[in-house]
C-alpha atoms as a PDB file:
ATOM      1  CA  UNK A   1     -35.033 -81.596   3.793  1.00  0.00           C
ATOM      2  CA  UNK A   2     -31.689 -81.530   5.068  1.00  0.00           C
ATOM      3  CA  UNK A   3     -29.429 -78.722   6.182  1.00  0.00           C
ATOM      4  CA  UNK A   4     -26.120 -77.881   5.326  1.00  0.00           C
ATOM      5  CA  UNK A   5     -24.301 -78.479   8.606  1.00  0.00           C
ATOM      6  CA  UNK A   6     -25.919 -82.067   8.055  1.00  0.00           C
ATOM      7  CA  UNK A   7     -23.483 -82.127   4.626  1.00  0.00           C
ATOM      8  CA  UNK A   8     -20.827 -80.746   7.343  1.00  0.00           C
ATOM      9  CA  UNK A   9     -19.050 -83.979   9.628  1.00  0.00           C
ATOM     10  CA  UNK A  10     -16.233 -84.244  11.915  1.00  0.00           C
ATOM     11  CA  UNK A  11     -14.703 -87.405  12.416  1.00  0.00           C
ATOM     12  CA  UNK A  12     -11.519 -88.726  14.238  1.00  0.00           C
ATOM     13  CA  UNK A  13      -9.459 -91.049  12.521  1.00  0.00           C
ATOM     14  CA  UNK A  14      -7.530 -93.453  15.312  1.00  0.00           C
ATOM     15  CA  UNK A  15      -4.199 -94.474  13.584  1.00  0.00           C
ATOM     16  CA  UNK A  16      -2.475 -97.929  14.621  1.00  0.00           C
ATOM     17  CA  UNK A  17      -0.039 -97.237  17.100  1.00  0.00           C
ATOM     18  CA  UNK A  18       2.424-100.296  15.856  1.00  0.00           C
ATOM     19  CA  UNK A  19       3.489 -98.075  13.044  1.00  0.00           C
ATOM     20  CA  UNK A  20       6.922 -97.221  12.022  1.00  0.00           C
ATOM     21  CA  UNK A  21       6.090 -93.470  11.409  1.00  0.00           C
ATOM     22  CA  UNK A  22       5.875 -91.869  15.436  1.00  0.00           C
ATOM     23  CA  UNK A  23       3.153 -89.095  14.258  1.00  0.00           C
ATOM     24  CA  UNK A  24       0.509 -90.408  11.295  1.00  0.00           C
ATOM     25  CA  UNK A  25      -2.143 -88.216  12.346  1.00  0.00           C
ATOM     26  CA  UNK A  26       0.702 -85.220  11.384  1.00  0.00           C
ATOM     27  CA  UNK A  27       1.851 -86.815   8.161  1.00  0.00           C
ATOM     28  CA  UNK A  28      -1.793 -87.626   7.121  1.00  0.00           C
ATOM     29  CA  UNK A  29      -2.846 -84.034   7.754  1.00  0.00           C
ATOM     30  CA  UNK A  30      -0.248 -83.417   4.950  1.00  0.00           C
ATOM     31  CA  UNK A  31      -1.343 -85.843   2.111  1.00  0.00           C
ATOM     32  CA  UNK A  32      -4.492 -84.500   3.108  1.00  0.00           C
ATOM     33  CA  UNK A  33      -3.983 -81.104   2.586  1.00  0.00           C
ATOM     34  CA  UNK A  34      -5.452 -79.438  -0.251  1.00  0.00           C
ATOM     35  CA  UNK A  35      -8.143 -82.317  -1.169  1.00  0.00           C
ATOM     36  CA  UNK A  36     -11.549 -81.206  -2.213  1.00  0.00           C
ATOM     37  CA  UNK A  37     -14.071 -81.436   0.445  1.00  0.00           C
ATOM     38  CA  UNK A  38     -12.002 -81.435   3.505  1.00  0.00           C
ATOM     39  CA  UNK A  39     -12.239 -78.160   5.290  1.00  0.00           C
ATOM     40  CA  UNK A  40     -10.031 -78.517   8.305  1.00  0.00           C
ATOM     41  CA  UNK A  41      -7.836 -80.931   9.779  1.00  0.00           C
ATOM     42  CA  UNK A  42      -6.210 -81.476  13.202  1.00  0.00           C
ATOM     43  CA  UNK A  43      -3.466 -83.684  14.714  1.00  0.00           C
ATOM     44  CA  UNK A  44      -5.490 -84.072  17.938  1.00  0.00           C
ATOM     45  CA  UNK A  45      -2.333 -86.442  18.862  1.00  0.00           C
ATOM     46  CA  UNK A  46       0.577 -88.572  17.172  1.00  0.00           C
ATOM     47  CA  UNK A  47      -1.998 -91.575  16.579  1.00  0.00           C
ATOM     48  CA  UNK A  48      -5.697 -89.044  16.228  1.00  0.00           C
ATOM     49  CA  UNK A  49      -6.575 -86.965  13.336  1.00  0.00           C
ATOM     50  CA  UNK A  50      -9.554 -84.849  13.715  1.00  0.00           C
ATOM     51  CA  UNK A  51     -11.113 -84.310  10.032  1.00  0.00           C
ATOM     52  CA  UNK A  52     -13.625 -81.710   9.102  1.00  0.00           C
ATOM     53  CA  UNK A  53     -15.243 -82.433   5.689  1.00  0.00           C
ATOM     54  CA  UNK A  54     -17.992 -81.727   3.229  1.00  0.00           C
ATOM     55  CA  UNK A  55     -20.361 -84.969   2.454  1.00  0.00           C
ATOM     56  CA  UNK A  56     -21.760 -84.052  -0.324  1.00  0.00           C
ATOM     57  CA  UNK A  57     -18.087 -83.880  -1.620  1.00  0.00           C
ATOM     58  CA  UNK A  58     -16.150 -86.696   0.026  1.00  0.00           C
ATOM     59  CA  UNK A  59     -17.037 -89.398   2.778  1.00  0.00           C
ATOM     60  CA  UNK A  60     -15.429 -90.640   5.300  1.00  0.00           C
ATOM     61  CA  UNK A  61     -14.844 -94.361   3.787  1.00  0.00           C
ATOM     62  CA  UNK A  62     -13.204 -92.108   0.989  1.00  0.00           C
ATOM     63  CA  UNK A  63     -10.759 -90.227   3.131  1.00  0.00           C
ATOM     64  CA  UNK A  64      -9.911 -93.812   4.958  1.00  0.00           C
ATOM     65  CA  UNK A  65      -9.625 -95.788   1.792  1.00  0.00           C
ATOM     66  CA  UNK A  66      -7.401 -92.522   0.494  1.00  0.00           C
ATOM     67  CA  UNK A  67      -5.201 -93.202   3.662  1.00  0.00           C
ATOM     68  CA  UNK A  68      -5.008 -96.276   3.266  1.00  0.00           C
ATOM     69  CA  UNK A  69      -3.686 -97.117  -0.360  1.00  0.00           C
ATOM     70  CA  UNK A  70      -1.350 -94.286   0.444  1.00  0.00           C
ATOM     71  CA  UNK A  71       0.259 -96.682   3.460  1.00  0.00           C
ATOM     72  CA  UNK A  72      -0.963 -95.149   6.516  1.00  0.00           C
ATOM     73  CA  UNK A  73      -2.267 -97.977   9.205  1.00  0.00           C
ATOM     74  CA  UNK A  74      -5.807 -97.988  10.557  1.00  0.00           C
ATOM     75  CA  UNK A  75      -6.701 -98.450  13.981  1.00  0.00           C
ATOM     76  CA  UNK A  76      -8.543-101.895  14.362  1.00  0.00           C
ATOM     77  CA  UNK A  77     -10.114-102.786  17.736  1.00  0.00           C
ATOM     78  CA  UNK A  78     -13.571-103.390  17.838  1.00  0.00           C
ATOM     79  CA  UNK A  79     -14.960-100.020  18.979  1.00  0.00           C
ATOM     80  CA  UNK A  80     -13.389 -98.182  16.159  1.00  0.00           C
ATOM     81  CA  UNK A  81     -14.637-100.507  13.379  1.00  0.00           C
ATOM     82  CA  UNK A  82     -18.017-100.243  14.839  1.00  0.00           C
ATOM     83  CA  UNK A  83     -17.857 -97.047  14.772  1.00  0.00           C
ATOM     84  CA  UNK A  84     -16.304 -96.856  11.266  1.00  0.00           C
ATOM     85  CA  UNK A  85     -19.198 -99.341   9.937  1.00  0.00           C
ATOM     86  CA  UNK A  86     -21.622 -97.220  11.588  1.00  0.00           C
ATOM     87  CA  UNK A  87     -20.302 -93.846   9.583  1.00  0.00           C
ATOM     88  CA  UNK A  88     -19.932 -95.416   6.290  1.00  0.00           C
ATOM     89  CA  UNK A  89     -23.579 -96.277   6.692  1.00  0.00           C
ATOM     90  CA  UNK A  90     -25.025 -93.310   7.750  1.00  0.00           C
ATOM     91  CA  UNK A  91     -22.849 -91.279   5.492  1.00  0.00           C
ATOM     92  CA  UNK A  92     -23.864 -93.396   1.753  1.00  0.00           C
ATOM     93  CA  UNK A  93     -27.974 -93.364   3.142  1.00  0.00           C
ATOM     94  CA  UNK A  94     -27.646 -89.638   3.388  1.00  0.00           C
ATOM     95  CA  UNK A  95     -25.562 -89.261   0.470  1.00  0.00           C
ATOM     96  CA  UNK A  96     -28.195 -91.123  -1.475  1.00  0.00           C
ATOM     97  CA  UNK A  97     -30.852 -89.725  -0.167  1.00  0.00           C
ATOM     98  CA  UNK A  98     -29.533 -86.410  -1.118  1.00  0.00           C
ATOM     99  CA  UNK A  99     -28.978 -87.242  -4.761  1.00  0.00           C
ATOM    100  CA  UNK A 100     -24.965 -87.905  -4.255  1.00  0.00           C
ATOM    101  CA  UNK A 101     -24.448 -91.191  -5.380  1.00  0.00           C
ATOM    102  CA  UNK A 102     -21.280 -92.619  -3.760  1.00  0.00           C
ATOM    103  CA  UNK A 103     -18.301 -92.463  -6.815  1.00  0.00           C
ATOM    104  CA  UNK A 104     -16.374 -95.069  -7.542  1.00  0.00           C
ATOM    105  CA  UNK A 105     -13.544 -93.506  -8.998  1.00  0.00           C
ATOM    106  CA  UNK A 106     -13.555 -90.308  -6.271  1.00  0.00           C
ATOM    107  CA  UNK A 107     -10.621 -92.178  -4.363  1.00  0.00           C
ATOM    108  CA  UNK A 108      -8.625 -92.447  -8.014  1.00  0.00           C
ATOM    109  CA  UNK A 109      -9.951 -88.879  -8.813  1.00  0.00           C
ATOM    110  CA  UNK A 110      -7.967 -87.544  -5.208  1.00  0.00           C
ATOM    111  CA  UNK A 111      -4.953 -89.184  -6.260  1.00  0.00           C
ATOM    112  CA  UNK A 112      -4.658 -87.675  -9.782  1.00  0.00           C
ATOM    113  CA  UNK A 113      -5.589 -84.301  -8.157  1.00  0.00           C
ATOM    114  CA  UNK A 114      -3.042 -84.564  -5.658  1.00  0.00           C
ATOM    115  CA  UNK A 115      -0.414 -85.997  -8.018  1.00  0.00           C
ATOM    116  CA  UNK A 116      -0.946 -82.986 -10.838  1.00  0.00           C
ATOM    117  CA  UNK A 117      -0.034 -80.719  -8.064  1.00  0.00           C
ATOM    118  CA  UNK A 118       3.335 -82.207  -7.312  1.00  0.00           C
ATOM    119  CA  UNK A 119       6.700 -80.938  -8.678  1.00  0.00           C
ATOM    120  CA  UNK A 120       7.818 -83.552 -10.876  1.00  0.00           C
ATOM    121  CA  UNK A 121      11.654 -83.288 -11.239  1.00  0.00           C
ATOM    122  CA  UNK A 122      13.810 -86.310 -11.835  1.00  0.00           C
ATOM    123  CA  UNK A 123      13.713 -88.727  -9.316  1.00  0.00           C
ATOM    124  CA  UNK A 124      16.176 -90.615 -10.610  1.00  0.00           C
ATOM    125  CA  UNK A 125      18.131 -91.366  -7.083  1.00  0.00           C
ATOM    126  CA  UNK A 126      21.599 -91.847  -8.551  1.00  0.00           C
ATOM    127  CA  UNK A 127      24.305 -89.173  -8.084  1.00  0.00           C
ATOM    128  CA  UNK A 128      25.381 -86.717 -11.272  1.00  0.00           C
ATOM    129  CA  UNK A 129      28.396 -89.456 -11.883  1.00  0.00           C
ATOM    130  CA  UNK A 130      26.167 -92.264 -11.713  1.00  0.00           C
ATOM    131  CA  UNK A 131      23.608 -91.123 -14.128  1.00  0.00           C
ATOM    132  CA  UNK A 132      26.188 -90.555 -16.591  1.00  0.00           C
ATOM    133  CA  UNK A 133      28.097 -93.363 -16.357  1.00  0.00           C
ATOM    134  CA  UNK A 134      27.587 -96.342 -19.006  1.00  0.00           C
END
């Protein structure tokens, strides 16, 4: 039987430090704002975000995958991807083991979330006079 501060994680999520963007672990904490599942998040530094998050809800491969069709870079040396591997693992046994089968379609499910929530004016980048003109 499991407890529920085993469904509660904190992870650190090591951004590549080649990036254009000076502060990921800032503009990550924004696109991750508001999903389901993640209770707290913290720019630890310009290139660490420190993640707080439900498991039974959403898993750390999800908020990494979630990152990364968004743009953001990974870090990629070997100590983080063992580590990574080592999470991902962990994180499905006990998911399945607790009933939660992992969900396909929960990285696809974020986005649509996240995108019904946006203000959707025109984005139409042309000035006034350019729009109208034929």
């Amino acid at each position: 039987m499991t407890s529920a501060s085993d469904n509660l994680k904190r992870r650190e999520i090591p951004f590549c430090k080649l990036h254009p963007d000076q502060n990921p672990a800032h503009t990550a904490a924004l696109v991750l704002d508001e999903t389901p599942g993640i209770l707290h998040l913290n720019a630890c530094g310009p290139h660490l975000l420190e993640v707080d998050y439900e498991l039974h809800l959403i898993s750390l491969k999800e908020v990494e995958e979630l990152l990364v069709e968004v743009g953001f870079h990974l870090a990629g040396d070997l100590l983080v991807r063992l580590k990574r591997a080592l999470y991902y693992y962990t994180e499905e046994i006990q998911r399945e083991n607790q009933g939660h089968a992992a969900d396909p379609q929960a990285t696809r499910k974020v986005f649509i979330e996240r995108y019904q929530r946006l203000n959707h004016a025109c984005r139409d980048e042309r000035s006034d006079v350019w729009r109208h003109y034929r």
